[in-house]
PDB file of N, CA and C in Angstrom:
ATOM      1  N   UNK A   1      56.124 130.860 129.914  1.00  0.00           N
ATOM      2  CA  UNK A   1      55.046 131.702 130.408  1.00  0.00           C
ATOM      3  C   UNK A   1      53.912 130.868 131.017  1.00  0.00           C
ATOM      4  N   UNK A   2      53.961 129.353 130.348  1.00  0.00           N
ATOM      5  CA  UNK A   2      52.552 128.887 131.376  1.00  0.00           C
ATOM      6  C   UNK A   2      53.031 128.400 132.627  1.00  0.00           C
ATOM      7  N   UNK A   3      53.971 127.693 132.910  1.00  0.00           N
ATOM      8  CA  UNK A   3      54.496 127.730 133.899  1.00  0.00           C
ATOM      9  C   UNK A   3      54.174 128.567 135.032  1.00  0.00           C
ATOM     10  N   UNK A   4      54.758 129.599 134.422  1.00  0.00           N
ATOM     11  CA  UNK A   4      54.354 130.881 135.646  1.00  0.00           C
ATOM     12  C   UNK A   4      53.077 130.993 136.031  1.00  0.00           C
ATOM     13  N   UNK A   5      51.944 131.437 134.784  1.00  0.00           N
ATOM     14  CA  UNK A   5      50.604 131.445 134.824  1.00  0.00           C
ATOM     15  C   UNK A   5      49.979 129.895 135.812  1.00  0.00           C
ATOM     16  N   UNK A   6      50.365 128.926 135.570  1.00  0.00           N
ATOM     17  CA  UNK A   6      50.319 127.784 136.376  1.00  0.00           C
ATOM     18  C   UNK A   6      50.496 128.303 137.982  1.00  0.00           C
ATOM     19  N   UNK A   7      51.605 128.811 138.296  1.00  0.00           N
ATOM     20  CA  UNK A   7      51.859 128.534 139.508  1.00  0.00           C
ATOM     21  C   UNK A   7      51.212 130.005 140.282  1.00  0.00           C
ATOM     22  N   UNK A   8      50.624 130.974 138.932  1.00  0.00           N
ATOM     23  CA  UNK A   8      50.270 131.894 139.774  1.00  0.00           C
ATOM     24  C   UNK A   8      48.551 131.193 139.816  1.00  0.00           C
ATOM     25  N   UNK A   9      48.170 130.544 139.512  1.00  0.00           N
ATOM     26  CA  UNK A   9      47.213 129.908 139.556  1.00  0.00           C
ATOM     27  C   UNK A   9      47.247 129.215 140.787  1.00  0.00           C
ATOM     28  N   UNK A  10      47.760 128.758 140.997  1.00  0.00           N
ATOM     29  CA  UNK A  10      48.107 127.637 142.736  1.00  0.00           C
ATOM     30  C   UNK A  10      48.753 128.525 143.631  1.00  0.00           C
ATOM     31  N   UNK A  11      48.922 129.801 143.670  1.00  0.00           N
ATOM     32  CA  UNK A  11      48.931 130.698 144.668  1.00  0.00           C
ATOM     33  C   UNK A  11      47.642 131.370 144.661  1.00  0.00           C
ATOM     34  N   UNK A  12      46.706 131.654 143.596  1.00  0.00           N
ATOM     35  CA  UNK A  12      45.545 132.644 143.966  1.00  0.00           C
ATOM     36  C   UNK A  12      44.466 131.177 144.644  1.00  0.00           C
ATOM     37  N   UNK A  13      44.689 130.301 144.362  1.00  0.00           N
ATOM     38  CA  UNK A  13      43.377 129.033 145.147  1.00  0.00           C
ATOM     39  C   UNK A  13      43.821 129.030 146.317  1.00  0.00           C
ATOM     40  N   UNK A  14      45.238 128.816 146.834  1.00  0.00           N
ATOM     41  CA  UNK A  14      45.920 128.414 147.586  1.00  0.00           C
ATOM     42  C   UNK A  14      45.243 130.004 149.118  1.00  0.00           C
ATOM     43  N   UNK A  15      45.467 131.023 148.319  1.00  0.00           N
ATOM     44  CA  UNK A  15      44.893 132.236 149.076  1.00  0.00           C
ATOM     45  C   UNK A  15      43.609 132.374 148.958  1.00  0.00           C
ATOM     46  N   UNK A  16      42.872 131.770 148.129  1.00  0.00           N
ATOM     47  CA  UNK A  16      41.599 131.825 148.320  1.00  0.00           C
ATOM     48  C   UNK A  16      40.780 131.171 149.271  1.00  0.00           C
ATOM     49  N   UNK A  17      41.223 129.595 149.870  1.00  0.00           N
ATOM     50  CA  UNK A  17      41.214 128.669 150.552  1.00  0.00           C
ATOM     51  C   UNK A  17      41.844 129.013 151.614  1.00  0.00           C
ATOM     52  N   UNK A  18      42.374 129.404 152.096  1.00  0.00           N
ATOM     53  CA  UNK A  18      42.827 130.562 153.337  1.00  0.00           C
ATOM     54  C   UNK A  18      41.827 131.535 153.613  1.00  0.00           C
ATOM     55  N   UNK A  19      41.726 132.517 152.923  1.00  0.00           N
ATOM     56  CA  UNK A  19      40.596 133.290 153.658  1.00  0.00           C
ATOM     57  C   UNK A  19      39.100 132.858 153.495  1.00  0.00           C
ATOM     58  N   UNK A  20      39.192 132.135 152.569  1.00  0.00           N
ATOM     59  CA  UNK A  20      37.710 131.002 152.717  1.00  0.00           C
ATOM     60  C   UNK A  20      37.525 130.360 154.494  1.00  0.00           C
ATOM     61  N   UNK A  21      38.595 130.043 155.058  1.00  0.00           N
ATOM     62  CA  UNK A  21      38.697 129.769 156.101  1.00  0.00           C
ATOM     63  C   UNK A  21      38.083 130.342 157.106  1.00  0.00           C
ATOM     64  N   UNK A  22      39.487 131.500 156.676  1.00  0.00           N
ATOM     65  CA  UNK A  22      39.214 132.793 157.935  1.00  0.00           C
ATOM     66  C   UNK A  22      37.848 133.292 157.940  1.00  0.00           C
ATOM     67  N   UNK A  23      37.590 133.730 156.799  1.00  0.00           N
ATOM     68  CA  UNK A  23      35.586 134.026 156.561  1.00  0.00           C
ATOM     69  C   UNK A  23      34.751 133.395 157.160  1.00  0.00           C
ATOM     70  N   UNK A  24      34.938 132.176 157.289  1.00  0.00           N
ATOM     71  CA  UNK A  24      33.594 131.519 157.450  1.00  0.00           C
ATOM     72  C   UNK A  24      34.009 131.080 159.037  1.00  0.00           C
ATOM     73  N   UNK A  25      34.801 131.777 159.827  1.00  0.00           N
ATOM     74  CA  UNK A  25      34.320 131.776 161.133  1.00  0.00           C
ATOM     75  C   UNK A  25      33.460 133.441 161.292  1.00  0.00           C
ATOM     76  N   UNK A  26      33.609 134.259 160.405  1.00  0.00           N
ATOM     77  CA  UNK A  26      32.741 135.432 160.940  1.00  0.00           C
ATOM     78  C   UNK A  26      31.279 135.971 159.810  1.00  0.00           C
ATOM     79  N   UNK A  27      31.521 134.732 158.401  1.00  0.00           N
ATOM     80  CA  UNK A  27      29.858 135.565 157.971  1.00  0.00           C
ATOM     81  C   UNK A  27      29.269 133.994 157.249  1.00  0.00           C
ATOM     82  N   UNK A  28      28.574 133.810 157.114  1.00  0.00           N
ATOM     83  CA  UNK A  28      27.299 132.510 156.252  1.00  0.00           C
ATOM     84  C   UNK A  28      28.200 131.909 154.853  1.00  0.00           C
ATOM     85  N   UNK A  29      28.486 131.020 155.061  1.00  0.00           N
ATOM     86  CA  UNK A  29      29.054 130.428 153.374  1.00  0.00           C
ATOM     87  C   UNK A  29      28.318 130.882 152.157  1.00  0.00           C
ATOM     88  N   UNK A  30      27.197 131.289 152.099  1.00  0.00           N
ATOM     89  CA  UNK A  30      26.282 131.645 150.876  1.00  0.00           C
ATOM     90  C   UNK A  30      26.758 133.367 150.407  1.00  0.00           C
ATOM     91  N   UNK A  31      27.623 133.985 151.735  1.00  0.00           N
ATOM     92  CA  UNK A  31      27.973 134.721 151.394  1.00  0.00           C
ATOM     93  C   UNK A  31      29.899 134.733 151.221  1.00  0.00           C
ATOM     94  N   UNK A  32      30.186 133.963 151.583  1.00  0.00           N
ATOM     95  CA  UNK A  32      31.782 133.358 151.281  1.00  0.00           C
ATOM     96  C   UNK A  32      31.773 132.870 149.680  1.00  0.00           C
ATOM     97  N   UNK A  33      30.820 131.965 149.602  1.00  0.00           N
ATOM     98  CA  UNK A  33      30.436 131.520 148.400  1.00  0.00           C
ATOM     99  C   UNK A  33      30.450 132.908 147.524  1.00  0.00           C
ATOM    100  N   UNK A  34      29.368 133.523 147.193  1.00  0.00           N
ATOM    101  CA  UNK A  34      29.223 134.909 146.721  1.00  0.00           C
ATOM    102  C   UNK A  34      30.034 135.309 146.320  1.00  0.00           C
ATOM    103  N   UNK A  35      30.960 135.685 147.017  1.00  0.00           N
ATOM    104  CA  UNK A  35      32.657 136.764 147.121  1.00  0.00           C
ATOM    105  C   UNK A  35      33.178 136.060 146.487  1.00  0.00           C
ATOM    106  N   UNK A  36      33.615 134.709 146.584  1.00  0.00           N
ATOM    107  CA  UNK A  36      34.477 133.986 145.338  1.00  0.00           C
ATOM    108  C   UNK A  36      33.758 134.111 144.224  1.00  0.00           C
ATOM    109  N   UNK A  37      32.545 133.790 144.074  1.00  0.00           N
ATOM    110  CA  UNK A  37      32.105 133.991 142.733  1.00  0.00           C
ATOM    111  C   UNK A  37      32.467 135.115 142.149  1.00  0.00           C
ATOM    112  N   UNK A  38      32.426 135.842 142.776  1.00  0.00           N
ATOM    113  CA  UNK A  38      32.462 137.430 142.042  1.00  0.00           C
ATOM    114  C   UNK A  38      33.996 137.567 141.911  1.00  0.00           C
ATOM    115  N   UNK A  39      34.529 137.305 142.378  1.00  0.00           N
ATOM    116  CA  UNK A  39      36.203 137.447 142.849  1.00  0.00           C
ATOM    117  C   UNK A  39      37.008 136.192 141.412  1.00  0.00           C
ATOM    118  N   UNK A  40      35.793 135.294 141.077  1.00  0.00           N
ATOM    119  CA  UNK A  40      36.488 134.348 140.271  1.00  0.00           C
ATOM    120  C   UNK A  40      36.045 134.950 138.463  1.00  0.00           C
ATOM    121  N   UNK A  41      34.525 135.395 138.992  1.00  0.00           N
ATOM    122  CA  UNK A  41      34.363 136.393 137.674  1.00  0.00           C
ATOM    123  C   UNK A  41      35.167 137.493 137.504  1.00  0.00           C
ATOM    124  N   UNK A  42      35.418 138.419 138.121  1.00  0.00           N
ATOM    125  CA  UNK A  42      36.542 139.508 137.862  1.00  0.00           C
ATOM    126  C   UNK A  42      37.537 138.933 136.507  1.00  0.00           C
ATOM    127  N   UNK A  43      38.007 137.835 137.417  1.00  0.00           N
ATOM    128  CA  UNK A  43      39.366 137.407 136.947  1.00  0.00           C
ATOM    129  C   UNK A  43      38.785 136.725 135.603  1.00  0.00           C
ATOM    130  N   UNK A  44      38.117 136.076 135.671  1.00  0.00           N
ATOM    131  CA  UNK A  44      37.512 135.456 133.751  1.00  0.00           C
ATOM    132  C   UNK A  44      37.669 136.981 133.073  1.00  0.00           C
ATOM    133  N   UNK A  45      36.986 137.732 133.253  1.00  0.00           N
ATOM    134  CA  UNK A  45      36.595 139.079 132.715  1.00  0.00           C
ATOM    135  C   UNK A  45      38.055 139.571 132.503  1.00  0.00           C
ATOM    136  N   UNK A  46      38.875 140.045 133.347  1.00  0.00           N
ATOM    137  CA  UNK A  46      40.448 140.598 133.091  1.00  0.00           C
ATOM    138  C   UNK A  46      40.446 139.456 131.744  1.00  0.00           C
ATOM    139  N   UNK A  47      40.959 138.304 132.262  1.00  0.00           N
ATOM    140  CA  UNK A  47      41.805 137.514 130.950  1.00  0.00           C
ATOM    141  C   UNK A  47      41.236 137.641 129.486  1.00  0.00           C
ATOM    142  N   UNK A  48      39.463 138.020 129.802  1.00  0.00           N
ATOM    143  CA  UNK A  48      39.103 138.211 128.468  1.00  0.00           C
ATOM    144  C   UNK A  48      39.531 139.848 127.825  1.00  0.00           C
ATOM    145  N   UNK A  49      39.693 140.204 128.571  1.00  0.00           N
ATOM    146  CA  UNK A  49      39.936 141.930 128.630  1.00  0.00           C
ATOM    147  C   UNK A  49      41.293 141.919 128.183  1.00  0.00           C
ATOM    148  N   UNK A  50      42.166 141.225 128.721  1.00  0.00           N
ATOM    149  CA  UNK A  50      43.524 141.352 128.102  1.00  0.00           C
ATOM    150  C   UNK A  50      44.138 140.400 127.266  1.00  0.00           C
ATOM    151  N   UNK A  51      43.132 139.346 126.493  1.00  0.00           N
ATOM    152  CA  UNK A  51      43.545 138.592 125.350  1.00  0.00           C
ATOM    153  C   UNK A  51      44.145 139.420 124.399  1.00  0.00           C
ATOM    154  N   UNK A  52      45.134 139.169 123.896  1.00  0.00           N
ATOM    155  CA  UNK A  52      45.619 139.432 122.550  1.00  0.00           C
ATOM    156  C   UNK A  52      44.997 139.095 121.197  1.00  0.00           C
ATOM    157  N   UNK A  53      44.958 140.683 120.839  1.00  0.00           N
ATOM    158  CA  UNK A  53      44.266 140.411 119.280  1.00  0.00           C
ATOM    159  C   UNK A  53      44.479 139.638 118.172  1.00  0.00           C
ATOM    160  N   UNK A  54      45.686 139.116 118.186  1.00  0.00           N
ATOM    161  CA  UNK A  54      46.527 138.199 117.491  1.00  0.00           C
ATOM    162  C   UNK A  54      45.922 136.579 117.926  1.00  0.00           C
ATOM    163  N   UNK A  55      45.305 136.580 118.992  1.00  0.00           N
ATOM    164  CA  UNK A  55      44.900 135.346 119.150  1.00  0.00           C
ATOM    165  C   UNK A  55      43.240 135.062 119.000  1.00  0.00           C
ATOM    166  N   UNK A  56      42.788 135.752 117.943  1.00  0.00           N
ATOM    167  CA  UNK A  56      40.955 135.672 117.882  1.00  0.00           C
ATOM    168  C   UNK A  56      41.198 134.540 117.196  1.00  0.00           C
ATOM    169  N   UNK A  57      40.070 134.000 117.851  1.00  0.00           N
ATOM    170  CA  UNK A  57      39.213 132.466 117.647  1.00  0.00           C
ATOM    171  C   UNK A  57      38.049 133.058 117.052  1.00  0.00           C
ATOM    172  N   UNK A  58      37.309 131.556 116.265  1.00  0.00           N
ATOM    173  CA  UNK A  58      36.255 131.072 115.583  1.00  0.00           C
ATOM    174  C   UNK A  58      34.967 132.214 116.843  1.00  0.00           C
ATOM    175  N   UNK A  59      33.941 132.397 116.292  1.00  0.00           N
ATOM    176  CA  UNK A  59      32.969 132.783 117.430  1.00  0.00           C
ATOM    177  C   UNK A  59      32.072 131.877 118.179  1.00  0.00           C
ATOM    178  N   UNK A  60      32.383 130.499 116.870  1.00  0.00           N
ATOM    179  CA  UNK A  60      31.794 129.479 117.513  1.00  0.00           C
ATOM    180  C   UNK A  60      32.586 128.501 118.692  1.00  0.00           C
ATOM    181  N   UNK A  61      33.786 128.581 118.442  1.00  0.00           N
ATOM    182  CA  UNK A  61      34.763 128.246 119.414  1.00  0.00           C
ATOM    183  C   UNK A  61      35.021 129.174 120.681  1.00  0.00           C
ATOM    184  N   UNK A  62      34.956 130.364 120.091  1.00  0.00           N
ATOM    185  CA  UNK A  62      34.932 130.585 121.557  1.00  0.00           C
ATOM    186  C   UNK A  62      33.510 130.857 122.420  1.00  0.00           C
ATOM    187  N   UNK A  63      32.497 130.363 121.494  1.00  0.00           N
ATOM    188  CA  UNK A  63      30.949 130.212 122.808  1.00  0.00           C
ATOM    189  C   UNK A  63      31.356 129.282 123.573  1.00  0.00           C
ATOM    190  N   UNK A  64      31.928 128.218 123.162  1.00  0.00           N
ATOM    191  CA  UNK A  64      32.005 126.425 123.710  1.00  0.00           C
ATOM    192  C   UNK A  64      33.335 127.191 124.842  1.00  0.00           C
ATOM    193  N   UNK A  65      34.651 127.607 124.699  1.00  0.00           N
ATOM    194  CA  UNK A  65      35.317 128.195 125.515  1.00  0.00           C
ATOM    195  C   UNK A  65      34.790 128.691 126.771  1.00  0.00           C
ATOM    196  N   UNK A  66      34.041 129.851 126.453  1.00  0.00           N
ATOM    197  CA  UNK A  66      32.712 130.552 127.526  1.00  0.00           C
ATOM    198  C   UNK A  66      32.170 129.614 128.316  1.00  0.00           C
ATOM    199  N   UNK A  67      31.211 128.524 127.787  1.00  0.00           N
ATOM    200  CA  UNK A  67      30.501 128.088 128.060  1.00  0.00           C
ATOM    201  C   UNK A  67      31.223 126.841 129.050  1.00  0.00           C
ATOM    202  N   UNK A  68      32.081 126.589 128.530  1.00  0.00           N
ATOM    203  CA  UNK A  68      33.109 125.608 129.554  1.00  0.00           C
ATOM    204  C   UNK A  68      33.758 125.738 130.520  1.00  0.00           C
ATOM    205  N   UNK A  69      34.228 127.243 130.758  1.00  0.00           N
ATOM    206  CA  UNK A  69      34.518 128.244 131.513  1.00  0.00           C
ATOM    207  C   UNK A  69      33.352 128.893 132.756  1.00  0.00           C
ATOM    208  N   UNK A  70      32.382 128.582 132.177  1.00  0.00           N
ATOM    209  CA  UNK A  70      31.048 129.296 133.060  1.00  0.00           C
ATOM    210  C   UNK A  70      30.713 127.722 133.844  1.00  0.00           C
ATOM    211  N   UNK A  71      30.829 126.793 132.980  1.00  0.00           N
ATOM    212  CA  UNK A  71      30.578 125.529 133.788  1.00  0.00           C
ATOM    213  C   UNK A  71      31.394 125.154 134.803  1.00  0.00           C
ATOM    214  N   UNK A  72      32.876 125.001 134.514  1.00  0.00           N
ATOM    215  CA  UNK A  72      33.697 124.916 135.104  1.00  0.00           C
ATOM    216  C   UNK A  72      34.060 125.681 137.013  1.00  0.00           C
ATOM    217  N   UNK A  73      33.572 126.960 136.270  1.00  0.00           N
ATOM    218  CA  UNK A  73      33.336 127.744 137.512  1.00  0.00           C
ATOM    219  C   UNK A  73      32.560 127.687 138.725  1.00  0.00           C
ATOM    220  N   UNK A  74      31.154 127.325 137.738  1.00  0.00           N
ATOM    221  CA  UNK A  74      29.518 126.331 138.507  1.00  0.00           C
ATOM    222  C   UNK A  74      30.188 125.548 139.668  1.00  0.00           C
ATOM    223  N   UNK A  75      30.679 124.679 138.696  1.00  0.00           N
ATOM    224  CA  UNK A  75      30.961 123.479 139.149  1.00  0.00           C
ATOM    225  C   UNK A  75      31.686 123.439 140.648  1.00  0.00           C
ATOM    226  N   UNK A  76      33.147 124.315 140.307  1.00  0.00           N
ATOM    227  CA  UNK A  76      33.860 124.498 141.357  1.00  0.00           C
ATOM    228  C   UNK A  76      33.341 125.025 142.573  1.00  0.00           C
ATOM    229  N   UNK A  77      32.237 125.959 142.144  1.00  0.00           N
ATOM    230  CA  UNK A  77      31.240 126.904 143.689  1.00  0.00           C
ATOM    231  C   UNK A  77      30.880 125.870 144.304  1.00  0.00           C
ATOM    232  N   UNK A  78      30.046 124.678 143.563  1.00  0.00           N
ATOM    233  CA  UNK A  78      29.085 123.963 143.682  1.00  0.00           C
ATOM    234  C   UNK A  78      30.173 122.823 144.838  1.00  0.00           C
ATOM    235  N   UNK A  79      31.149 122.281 144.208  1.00  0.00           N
ATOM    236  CA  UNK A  79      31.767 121.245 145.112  1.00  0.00           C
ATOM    237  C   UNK A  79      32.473 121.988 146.363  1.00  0.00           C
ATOM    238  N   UNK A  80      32.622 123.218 146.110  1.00  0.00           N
ATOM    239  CA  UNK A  80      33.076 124.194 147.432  1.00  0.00           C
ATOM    240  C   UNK A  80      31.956 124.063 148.832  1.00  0.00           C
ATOM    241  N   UNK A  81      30.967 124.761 147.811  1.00  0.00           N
ATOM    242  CA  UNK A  81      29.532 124.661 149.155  1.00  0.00           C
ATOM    243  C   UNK A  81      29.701 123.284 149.725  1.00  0.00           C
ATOM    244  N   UNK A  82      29.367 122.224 148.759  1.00  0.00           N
ATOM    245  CA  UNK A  82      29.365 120.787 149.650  1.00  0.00           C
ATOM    246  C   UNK A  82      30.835 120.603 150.393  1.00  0.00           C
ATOM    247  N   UNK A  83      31.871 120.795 149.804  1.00  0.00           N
ATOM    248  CA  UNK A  83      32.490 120.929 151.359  1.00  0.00           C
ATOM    249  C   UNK A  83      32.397 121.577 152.614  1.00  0.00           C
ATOM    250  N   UNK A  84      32.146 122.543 152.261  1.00  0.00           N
ATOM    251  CA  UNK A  84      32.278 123.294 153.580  1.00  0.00           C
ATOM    252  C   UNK A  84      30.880 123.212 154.244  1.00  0.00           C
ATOM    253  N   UNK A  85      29.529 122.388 153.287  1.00  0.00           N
ATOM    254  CA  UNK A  85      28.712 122.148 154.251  1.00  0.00           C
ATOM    255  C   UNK A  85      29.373 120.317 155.121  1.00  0.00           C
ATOM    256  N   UNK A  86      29.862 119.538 154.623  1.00  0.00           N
ATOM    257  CA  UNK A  86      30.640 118.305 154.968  1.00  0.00           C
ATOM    258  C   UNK A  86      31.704 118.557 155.936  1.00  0.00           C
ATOM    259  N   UNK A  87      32.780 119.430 155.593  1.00  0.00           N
ATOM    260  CA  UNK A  87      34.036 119.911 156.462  1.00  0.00           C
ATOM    261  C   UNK A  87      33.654 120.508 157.424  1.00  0.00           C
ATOM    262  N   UNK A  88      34.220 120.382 158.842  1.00  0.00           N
ATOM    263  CA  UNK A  88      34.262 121.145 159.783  1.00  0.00           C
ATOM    264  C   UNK A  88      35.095 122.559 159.525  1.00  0.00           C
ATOM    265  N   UNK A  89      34.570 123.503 160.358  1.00  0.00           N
ATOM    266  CA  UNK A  89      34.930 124.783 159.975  1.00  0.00           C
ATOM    267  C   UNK A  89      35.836 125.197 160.844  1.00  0.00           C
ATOM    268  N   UNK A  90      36.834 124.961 161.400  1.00  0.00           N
ATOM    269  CA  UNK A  90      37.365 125.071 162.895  1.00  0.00           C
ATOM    270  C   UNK A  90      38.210 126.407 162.612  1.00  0.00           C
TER     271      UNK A  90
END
């Protein structure tokens, strides 16, 4: 099963980075930016939505989870913008 989850993982970036493309010949990266954010929160939100009850964690373990997860995400917007302010947009 992670396998799969893996590779459906490297198809949703893989399509995200595609129309990241296509977007940003017709609206502002701050708003390309935006849409993934929201588009990358959805998806945190589902997986928390459809965890299995069988798998509850500590509450203190899963703040640090959250919290690594919310960084992680930061992070990724954050090195996105600097590319695409660095990368040509062709």
């Amino acid at each position: 099963m992670a396998f799969i989850l893996a590779l459906a993982a490297i198809f949703l970036w893989s399509t995200n980075a595609v129309v990241a493309n296509h977007a940003l010949k017709e609206m502002p990266v701050e708003q390309v930016q935006f849409l993934q954010f929201l588009g990358a929160c959805f998806v945190i939100l589902l997986i928390v939505w459809r965890r299995r009850p069988e798998t509850k964690i500590q509450t203190s373990e899963w703040h640090v989870r959250w919290a690594l997860g919310v960084i992680g995400l930061t992070g990724t917007m954050i090195f996105q913008y600097i590319a695409f302010d660095i990368g040509p947009i062709t």
